[in-house]
Structures are given as structure tokens and as C-alpha cells.
Protein backbone atom coordinates (compact mmCIF):
# COMPACT_ATOMS: atom_id res chain seq x y z
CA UNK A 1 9.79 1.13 -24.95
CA UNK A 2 8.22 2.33 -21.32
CA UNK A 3 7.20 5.88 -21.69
CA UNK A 4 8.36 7.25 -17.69
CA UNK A 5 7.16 10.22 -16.80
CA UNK A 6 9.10 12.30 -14.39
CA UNK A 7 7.63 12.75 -10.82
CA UNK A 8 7.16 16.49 -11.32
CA UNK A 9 5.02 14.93 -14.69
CA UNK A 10 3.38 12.50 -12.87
CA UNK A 11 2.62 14.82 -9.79
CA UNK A 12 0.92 17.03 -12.46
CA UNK A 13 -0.88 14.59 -14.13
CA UNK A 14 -2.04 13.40 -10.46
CA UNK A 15 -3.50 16.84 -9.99
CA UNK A 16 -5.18 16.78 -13.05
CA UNK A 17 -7.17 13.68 -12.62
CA UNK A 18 -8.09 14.56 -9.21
CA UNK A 19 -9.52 17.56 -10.72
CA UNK A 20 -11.86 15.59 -12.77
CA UNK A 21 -12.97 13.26 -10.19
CA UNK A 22 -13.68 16.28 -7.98
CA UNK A 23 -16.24 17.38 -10.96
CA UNK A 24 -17.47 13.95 -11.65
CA UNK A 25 -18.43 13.34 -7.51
CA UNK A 26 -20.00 17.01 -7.37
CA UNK A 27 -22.13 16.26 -10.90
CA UNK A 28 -22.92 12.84 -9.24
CA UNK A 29 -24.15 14.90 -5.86
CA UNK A 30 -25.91 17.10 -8.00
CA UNK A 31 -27.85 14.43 -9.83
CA UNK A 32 -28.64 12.79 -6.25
CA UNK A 33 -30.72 15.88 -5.07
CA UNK A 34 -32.17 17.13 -8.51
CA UNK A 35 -33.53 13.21 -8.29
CA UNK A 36 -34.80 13.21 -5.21
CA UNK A 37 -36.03 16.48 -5.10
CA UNK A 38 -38.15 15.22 -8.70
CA UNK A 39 -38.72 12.18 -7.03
CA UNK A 40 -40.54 13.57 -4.08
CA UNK A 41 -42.57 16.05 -6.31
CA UNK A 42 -44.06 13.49 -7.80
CA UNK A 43 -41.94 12.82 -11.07
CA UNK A 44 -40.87 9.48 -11.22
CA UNK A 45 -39.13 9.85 -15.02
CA UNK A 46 -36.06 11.20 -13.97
CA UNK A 47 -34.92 8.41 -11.80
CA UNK A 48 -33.51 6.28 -14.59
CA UNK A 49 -31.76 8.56 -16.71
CA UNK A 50 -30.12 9.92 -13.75
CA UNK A 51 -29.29 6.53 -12.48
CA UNK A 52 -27.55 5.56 -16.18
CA UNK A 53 -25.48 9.27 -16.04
CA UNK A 54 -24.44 8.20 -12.37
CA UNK A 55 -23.76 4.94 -13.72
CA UNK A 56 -21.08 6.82 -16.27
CA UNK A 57 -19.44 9.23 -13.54
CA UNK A 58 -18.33 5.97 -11.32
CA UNK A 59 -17.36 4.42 -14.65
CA UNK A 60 -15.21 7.15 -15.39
CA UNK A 61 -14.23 7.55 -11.77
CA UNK A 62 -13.20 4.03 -12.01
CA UNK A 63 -11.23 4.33 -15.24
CA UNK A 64 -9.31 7.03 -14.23
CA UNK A 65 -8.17 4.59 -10.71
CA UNK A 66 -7.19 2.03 -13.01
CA UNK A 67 -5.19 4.67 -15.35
CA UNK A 68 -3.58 5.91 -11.48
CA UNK A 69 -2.74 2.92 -10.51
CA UNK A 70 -0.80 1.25 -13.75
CA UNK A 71 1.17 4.73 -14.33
CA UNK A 72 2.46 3.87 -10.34
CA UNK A 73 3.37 0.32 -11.59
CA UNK A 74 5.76 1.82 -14.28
């Protein structure tokens, strides 16, 4: 059984998930400057955590292509 979503469903959906990838590029923006502003102060602890959370937003980012792109194929 192939669960099809209607385009109206799928336009939605679409919408939705671009949504979340706006959030996840402005968190990963965010964490860019907070580092290097941290960085250039002189605090060279925040580089790695920030690096791992960035790590998780293109992860997700990624995911969510993947999830795009087999909902096209069916």
C-alpha cells in the first residue's frame, strides 16, 4: 500500500519543511557569529560545541532533502 498524498497535501507539507529549514539555516547563522564573536574575544571553548550543534542543523537539513525528495518519487 503507497500512502499518496494529494498535491494540495504535499504542497502543504512542502511549506512546512521549508519552514523548518528556514529556522535551522538562521540558528546555524546565529551560531556562526555568537562563535566568532567568542572566538575573537578570546574564548576558544565554544568553538566545538557549536561546531557539533551545526553539525546537527545540516544533518537535519539533510534529512528533511532526502524525506523531499522520496515523497516526489511516489
Amino acid at each position: 500500500m503507497k500512502s499518496q498524498f494529494s498535491r494540495e497535501q504535499k504542497t502543504t507539507i512542502i511549506y512546512g519543511i521549508l519552514c523548518i529549514v528556514l529556522v535551522l539555516v538562521v540558528v546555524q547563522l546565529w551560531l556562526l557569529v555568537a562563535t566568532m564573536n567568542a572566538y575573537l574575544g578570546g574564548d576558544e571553548s565554544a568553538i566545538i560545541p557549536a561546531a557539533v550543534v551545526s553539525g546537527v542543523c545540516l544533518g537535519l537539513n539533510f534529512g528533511l532533502f532526502i524525506y523531499i525528495r522520496q515523497m516526489e518519487r511516489k
